[in-house]
PDB file of N, CA and C in Angstrom:
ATOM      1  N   UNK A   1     -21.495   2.162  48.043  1.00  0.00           N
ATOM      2  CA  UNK A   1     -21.000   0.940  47.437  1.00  0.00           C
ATOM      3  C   UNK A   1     -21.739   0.637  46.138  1.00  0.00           C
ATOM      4  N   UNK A   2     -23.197   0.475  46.188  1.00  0.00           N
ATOM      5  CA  UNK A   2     -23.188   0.460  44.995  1.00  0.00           C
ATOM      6  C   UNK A   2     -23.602   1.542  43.773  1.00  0.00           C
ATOM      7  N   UNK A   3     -23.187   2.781  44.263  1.00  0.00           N
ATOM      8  CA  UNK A   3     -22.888   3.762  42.971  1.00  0.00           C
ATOM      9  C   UNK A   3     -21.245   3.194  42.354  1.00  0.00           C
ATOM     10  N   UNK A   4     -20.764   3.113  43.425  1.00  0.00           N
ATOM     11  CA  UNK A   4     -19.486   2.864  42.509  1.00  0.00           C
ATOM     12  C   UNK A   4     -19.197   1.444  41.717  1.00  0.00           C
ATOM     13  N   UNK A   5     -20.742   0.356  42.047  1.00  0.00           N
ATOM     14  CA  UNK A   5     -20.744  -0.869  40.958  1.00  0.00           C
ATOM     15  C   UNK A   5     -21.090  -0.115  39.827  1.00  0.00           C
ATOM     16  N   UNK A   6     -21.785   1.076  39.846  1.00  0.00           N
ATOM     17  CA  UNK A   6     -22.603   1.201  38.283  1.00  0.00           C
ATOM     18  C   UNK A   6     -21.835   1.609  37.852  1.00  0.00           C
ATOM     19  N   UNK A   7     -20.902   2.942  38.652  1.00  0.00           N
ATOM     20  CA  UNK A   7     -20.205   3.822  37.834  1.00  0.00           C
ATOM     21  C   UNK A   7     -19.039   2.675  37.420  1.00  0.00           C
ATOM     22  N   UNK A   8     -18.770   1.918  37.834  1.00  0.00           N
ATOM     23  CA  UNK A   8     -17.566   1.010  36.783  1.00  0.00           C
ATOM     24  C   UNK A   8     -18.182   0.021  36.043  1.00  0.00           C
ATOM     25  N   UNK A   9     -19.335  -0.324  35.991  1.00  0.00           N
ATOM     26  CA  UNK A   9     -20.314  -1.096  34.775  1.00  0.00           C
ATOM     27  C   UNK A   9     -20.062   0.032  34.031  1.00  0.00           C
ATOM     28  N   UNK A  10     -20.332   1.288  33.888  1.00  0.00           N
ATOM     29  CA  UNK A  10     -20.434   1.932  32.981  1.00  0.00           C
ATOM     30  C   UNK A  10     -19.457   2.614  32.306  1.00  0.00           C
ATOM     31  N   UNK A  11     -18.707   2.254  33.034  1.00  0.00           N
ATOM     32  CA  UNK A  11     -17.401   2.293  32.720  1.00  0.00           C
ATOM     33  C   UNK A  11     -16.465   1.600  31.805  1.00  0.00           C
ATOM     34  N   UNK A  12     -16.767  -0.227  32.388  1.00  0.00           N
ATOM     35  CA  UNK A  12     -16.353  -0.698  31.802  1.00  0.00           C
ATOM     36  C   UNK A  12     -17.263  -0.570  30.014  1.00  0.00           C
ATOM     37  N   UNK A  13     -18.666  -0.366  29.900  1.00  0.00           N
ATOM     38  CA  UNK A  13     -19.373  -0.545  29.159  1.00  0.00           C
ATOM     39  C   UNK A  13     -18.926   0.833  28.017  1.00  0.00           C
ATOM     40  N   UNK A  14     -18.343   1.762  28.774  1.00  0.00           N
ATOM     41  CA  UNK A  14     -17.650   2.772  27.193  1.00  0.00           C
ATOM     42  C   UNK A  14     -16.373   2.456  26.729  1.00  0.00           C
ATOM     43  N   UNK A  15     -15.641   2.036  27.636  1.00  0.00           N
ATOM     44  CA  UNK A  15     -14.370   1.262  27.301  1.00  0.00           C
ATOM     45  C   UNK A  15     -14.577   0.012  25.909  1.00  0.00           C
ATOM     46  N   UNK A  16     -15.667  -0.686  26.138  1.00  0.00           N
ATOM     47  CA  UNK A  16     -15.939  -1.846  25.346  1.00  0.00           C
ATOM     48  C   UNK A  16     -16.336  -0.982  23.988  1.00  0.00           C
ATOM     49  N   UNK A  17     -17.328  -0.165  23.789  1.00  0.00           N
ATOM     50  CA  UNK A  17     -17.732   0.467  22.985  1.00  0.00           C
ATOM     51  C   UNK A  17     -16.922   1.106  21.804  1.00  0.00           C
ATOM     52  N   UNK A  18     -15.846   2.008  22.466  1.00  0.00           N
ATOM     53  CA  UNK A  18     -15.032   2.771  21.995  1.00  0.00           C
ATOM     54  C   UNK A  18     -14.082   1.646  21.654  1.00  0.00           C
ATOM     55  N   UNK A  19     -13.654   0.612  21.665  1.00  0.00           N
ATOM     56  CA  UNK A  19     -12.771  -0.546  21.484  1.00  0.00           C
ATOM     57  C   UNK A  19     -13.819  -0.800  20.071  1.00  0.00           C
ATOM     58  N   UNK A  20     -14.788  -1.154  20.120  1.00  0.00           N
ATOM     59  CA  UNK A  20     -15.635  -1.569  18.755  1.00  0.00           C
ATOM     60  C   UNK A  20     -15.674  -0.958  17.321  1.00  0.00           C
ATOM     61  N   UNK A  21     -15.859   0.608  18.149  1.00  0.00           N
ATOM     62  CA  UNK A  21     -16.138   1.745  17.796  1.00  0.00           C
ATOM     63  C   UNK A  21     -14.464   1.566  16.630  1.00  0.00           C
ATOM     64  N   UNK A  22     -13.529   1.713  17.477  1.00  0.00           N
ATOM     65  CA  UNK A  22     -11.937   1.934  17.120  1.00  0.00           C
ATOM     66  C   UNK A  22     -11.846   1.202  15.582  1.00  0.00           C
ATOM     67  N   UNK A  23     -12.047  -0.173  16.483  1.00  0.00           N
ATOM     68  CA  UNK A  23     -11.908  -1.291  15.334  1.00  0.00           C
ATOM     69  C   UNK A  23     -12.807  -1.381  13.829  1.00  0.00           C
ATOM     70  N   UNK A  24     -13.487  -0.926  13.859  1.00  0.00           N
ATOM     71  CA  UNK A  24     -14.699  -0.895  12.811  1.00  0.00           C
ATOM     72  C   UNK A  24     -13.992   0.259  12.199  1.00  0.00           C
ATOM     73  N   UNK A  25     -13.672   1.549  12.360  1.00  0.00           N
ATOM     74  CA  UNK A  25     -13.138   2.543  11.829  1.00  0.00           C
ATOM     75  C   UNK A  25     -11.643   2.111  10.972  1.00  0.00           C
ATOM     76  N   UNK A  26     -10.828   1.213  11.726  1.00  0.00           N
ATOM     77  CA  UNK A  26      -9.671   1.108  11.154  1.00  0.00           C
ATOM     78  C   UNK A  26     -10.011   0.072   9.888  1.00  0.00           C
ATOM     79  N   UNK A  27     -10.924  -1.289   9.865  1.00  0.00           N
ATOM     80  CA  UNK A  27     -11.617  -1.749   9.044  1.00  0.00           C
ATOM     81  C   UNK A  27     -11.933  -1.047   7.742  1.00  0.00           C
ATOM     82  N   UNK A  28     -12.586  -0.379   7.994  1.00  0.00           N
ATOM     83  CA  UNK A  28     -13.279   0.562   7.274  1.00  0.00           C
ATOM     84  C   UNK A  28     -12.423   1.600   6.164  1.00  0.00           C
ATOM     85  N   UNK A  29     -11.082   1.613   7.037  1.00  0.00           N
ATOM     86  CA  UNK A  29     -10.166   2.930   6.496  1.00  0.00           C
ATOM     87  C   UNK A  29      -9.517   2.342   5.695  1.00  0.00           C
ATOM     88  N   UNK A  30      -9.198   3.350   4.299  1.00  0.00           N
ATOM     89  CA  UNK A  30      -8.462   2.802   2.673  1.00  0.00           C
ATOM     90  C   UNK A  30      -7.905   3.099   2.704  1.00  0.00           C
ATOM     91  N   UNK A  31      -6.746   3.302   3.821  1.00  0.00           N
ATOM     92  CA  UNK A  31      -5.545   3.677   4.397  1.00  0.00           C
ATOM     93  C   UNK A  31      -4.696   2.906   5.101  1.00  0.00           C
ATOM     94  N   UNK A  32      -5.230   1.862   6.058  1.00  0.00           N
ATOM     95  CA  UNK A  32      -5.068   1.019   6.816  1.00  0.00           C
ATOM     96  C   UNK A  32      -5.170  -0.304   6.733  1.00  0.00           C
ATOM     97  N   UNK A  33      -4.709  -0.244   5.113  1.00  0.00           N
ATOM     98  CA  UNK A  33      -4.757  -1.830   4.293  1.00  0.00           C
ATOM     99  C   UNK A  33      -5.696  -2.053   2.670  1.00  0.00           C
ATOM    100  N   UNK A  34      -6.440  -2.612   3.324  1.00  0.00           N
ATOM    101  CA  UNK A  34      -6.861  -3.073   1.913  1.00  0.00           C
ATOM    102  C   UNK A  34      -8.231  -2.656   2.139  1.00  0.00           C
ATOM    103  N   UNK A  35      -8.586  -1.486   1.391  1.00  0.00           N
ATOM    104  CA  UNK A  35      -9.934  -1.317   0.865  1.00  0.00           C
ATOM    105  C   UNK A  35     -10.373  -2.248   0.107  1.00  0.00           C
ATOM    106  N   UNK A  36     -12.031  -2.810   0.672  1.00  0.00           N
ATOM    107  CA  UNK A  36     -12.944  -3.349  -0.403  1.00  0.00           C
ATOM    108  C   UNK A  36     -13.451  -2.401  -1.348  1.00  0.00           C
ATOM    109  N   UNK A  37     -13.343  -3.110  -2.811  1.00  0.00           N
ATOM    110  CA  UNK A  37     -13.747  -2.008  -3.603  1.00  0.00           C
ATOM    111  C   UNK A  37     -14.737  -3.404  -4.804  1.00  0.00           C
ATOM    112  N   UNK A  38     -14.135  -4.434  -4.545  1.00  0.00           N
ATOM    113  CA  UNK A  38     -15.542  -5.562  -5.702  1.00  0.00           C
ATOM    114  C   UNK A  38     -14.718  -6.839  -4.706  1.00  0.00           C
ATOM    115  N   UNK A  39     -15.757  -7.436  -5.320  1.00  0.00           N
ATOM    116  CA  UNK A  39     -15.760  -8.856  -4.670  1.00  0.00           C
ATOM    117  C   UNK A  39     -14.641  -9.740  -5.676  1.00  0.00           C
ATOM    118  N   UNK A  40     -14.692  -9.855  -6.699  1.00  0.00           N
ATOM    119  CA  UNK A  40     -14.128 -10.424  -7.433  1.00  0.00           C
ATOM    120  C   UNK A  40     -12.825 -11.088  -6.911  1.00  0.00           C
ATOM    121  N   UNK A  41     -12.373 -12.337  -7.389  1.00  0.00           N
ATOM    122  CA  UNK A  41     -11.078 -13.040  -7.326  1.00  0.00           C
ATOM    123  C   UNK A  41      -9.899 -12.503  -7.326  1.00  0.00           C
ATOM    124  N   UNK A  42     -10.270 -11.970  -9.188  1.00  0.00           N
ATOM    125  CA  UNK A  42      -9.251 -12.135  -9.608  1.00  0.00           C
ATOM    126  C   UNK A  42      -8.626 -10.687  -9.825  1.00  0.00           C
ATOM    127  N   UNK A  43      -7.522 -10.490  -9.768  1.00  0.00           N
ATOM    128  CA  UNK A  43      -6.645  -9.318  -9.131  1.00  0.00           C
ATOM    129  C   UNK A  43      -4.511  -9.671  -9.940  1.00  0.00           C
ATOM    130  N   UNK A  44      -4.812  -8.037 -10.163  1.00  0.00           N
ATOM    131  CA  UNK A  44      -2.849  -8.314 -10.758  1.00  0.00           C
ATOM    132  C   UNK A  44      -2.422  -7.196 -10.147  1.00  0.00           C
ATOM    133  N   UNK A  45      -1.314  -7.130  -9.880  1.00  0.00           N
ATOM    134  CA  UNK A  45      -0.025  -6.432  -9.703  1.00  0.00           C
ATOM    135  C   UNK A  45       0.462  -5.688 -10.760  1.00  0.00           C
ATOM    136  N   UNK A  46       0.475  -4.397 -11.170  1.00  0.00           N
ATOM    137  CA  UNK A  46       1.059  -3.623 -11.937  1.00  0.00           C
ATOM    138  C   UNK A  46       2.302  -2.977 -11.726  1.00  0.00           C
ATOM    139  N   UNK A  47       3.047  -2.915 -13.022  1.00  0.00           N
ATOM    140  CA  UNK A  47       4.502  -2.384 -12.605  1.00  0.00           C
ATOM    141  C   UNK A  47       5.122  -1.532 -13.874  1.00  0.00           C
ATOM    142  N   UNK A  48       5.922  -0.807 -14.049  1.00  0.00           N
ATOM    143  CA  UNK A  48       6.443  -0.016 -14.806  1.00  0.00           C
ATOM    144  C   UNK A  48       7.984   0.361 -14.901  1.00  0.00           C
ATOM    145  N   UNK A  49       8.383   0.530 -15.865  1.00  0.00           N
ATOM    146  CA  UNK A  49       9.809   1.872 -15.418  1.00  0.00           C
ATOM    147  C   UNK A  49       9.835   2.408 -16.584  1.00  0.00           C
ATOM    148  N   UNK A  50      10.820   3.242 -16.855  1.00  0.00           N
ATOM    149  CA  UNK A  50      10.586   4.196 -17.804  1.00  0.00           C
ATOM    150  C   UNK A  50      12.313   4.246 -18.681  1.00  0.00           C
ATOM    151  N   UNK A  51      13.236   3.772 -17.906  1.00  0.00           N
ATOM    152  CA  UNK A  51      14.486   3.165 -18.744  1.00  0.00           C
ATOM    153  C   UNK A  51      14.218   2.020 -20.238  1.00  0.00           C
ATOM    154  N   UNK A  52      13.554   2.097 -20.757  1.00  0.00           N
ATOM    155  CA  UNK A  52      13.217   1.427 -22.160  1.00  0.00           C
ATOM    156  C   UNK A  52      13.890   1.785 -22.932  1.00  0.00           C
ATOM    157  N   UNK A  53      15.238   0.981 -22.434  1.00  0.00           N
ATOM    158  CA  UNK A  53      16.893   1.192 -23.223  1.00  0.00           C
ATOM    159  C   UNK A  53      16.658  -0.576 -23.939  1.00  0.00           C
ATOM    160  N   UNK A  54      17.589  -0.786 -24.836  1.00  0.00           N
ATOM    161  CA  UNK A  54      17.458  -2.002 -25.378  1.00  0.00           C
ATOM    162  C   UNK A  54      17.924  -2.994 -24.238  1.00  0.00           C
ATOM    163  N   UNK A  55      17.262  -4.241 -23.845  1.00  0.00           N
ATOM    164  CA  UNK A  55      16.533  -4.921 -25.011  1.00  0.00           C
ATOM    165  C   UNK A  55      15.283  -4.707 -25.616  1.00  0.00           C
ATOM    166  N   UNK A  56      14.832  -3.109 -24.862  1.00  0.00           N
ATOM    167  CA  UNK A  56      13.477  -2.994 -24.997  1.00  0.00           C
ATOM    168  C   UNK A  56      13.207  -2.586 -26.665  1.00  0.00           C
ATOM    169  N   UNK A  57      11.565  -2.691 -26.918  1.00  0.00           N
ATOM    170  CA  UNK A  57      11.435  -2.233 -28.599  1.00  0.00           C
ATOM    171  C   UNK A  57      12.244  -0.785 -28.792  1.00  0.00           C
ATOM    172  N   UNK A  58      12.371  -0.317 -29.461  1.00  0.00           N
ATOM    173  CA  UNK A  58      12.888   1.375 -29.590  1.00  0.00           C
ATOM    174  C   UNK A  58      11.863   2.319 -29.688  1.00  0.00           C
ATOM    175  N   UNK A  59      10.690   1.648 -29.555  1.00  0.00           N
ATOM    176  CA  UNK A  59       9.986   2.514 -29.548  1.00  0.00           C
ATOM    177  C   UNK A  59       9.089   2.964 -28.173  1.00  0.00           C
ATOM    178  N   UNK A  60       9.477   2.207 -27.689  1.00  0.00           N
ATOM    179  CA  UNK A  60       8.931   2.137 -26.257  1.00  0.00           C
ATOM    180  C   UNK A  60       9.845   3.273 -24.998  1.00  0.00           C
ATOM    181  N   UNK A  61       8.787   4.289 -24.701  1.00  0.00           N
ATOM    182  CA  UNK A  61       9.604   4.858 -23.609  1.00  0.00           C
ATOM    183  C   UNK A  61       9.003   4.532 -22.072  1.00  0.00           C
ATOM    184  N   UNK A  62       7.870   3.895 -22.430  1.00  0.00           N
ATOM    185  CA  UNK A  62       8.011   3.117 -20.806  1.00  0.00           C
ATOM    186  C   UNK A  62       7.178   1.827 -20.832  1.00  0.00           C
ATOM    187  N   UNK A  63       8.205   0.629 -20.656  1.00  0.00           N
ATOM    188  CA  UNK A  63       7.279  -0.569 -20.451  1.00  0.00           C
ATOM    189  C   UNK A  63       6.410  -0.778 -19.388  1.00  0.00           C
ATOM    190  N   UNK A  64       5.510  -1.298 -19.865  1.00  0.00           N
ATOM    191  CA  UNK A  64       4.751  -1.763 -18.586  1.00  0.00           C
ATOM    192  C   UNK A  64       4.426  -3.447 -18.379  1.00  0.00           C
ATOM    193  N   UNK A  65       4.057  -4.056 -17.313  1.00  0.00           N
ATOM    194  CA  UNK A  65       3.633  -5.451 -17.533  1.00  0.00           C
ATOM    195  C   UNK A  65       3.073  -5.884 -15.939  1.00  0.00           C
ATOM    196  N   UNK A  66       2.234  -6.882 -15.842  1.00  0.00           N
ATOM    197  CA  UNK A  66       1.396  -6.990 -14.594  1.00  0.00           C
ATOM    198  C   UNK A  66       1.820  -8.428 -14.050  1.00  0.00           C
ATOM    199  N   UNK A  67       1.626  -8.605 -13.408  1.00  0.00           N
ATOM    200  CA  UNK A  67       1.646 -10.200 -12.562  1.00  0.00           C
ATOM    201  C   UNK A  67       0.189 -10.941 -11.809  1.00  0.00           C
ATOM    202  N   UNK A  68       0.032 -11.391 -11.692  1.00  0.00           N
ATOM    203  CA  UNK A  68      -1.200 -12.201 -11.281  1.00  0.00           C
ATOM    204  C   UNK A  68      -0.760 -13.857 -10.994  1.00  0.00           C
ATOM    205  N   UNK A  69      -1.415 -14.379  -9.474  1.00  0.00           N
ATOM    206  CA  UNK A  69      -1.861 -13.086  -8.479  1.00  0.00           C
ATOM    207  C   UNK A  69      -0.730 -12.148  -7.726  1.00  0.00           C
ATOM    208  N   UNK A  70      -0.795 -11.077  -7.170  1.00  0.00           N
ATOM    209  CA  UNK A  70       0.434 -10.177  -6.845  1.00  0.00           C
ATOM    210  C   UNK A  70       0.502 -11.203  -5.310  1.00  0.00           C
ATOM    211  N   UNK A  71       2.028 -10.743  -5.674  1.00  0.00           N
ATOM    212  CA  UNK A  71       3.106 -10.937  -4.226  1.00  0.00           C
ATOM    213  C   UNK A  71       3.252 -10.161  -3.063  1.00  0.00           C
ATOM    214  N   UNK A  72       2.855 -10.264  -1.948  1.00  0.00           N
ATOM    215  CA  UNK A  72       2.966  -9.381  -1.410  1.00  0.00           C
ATOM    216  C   UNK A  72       3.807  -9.897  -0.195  1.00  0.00           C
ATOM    217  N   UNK A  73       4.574  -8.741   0.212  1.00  0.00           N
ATOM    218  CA  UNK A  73       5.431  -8.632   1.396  1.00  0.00           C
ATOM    219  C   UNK A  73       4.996  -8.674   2.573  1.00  0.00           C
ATOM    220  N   UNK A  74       5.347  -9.629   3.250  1.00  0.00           N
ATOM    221  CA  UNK A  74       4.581  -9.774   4.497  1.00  0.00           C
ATOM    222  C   UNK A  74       4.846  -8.917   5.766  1.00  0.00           C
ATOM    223  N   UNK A  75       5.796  -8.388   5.780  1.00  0.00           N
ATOM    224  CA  UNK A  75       5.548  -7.441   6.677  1.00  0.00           C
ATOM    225  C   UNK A  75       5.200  -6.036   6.383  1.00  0.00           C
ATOM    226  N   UNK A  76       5.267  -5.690   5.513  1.00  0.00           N
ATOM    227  CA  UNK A  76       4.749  -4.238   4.825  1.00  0.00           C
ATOM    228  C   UNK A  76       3.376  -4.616   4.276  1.00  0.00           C
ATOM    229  N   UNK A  77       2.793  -5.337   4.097  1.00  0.00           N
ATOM    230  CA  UNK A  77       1.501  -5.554   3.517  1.00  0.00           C
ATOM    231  C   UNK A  77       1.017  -5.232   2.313  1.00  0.00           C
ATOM    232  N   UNK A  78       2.306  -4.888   1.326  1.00  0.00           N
ATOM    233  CA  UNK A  78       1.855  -4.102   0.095  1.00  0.00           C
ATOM    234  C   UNK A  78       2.677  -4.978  -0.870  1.00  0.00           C
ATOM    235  N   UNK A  79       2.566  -5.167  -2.141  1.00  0.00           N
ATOM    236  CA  UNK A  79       3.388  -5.601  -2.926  1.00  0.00           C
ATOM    237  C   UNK A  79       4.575  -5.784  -3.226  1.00  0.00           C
ATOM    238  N   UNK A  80       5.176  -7.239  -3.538  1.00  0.00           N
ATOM    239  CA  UNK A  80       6.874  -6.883  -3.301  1.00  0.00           C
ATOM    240  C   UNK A  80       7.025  -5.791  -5.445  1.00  0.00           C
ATOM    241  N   UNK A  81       8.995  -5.728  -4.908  1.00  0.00           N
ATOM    242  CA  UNK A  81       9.081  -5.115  -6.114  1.00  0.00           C
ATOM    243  C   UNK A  81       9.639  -6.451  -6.759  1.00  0.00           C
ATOM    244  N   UNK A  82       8.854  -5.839  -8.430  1.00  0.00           N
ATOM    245  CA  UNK A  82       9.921  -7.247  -8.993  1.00  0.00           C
ATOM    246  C   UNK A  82      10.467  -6.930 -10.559  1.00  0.00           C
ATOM    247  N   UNK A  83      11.379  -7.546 -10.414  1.00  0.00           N
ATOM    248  CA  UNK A  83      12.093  -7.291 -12.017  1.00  0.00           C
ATOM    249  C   UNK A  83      11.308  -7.396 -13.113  1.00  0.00           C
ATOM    250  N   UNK A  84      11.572  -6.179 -14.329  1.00  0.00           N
ATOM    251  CA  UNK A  84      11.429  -6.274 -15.567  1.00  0.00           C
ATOM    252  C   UNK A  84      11.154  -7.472 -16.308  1.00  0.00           C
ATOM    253  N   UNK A  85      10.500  -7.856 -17.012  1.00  0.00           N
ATOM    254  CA  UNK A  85      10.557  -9.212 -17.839  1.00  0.00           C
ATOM    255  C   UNK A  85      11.362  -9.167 -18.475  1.00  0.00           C
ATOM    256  N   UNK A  86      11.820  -8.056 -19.165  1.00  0.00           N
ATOM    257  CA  UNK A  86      13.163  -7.958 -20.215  1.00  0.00           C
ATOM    258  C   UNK A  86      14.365  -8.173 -20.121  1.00  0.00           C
ATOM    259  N   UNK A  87      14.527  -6.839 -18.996  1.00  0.00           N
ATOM    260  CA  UNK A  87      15.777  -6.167 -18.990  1.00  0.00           C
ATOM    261  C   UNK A  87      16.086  -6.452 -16.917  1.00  0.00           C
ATOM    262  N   UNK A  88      15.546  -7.080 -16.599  1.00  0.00           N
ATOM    263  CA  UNK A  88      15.675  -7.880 -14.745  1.00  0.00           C
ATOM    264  C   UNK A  88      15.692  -6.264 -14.476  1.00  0.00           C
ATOM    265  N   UNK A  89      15.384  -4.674 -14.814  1.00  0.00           N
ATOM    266  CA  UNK A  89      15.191  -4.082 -13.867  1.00  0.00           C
ATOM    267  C   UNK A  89      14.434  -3.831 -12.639  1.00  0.00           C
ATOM    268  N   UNK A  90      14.623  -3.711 -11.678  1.00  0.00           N
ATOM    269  CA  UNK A  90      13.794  -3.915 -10.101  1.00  0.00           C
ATOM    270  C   UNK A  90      12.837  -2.949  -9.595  1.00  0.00           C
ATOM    271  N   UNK A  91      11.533  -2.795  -9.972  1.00  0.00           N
ATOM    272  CA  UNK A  91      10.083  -2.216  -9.705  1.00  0.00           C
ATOM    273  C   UNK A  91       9.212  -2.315  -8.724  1.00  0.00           C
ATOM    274  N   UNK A  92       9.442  -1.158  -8.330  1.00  0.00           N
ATOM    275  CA  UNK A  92       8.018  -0.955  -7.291  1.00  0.00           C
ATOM    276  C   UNK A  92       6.841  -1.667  -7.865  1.00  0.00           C
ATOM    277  N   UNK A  93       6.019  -1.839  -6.914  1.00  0.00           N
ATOM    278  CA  UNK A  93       4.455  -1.853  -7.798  1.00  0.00           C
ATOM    279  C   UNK A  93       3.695  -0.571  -7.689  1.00  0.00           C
ATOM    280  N   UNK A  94       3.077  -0.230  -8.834  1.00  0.00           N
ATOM    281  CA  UNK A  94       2.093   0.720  -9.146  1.00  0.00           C
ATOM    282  C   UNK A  94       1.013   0.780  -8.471  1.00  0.00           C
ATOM    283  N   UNK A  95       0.002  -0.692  -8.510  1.00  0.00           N
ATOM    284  CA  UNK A  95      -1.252  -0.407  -7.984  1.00  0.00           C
ATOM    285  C   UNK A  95      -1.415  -1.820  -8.563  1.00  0.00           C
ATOM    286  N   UNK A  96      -2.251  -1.975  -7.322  1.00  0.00           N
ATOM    287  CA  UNK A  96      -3.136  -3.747  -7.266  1.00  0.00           C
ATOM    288  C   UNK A  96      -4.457  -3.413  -8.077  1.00  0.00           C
ATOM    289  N   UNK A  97      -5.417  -4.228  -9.430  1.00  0.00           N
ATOM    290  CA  UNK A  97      -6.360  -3.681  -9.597  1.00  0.00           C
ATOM    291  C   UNK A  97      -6.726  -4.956  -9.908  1.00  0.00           C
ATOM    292  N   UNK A  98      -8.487  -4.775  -9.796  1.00  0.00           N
ATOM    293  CA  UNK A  98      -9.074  -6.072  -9.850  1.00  0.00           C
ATOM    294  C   UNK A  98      -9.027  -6.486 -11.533  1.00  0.00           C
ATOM    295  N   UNK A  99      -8.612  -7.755 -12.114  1.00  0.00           N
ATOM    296  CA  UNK A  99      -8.700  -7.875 -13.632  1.00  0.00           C
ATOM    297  C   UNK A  99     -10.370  -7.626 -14.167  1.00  0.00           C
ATOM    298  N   UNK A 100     -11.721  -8.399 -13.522  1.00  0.00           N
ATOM    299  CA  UNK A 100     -12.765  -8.564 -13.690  1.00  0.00           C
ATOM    300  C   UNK A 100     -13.407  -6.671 -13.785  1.00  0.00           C
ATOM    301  N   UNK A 101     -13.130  -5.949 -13.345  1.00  0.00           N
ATOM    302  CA  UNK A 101     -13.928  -4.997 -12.820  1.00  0.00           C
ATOM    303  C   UNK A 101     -13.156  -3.813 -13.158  1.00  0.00           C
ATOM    304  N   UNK A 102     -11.556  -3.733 -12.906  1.00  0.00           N
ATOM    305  CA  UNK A 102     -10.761  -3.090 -12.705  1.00  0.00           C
ATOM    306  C   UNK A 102     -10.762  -1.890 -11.716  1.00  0.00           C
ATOM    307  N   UNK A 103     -11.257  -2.183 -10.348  1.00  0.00           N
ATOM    308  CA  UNK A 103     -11.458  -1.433  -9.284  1.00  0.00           C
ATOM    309  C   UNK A 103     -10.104  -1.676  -8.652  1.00  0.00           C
ATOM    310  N   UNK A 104      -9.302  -0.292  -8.563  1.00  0.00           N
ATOM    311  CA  UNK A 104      -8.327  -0.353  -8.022  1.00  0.00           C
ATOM    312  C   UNK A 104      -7.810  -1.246  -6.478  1.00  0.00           C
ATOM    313  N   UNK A 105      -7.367  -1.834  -6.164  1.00  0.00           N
ATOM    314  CA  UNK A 105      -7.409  -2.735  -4.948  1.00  0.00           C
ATOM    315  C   UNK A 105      -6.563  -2.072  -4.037  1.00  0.00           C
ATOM    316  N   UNK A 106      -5.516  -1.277  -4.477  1.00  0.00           N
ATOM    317  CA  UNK A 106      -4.328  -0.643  -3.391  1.00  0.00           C
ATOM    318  C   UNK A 106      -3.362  -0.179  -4.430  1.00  0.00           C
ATOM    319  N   UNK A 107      -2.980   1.302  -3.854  1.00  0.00           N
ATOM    320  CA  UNK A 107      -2.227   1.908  -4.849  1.00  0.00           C
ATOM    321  C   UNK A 107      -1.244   2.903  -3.203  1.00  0.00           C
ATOM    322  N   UNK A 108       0.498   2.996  -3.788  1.00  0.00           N
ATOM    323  CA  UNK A 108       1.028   3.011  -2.754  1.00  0.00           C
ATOM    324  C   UNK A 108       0.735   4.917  -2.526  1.00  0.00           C
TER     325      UNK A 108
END
């Protein structure tokens, strides 16, 4: 009787571990959300396309332009897409980067 209290104390006690263990790893992973990369605030949303048909300048073969702070989609966890300033075309985002530091924040 009581080998089999320890052996399920100890049982329960790797179960708990490996639960810690799990969680700290997925934390940790710049895969599994949002890597820390600076402390900083302040942060934009980058976006692009490469149709730089008029109204764009003529000289331009790919606009670019950022948003701050970025939008993000709540169930995907990543940036929504959003229209052109120009021309309302509809953009992925590029990559979240910090403005202060410019440490990339999330790139898809």
């Amino acid at each position: 009787m009581e080998k089999d209290k320890r052996r399920s104390a100890i049982v329960v006690g790797m179960l708990a571990c490996s639960m810690l263990l799990m969680s700290a790893l997925f934390i940790g992973c710049g895969h599994c959300g949002w890597p820390v990369k600076c402390t900083h605030p302040q942060q934009a949303a980058f976006y692009h396309h490469t149709d730089s048909v008029p109204p764009h300048p003529p000289d331009y073969e790919t606009f670019r332009w950022y948003i701050e702070p970025p939008v993000y989609d709540t169930l995907l966890g990543k940036p929504l897409a959003m229209p052109c300033p120009i021309d309302g075309t509809l953009c992925e985002c590029d990559s979240v980067k910090c403005t202060a530091c410019g440490a990339k924040l999330w790139q898809p």
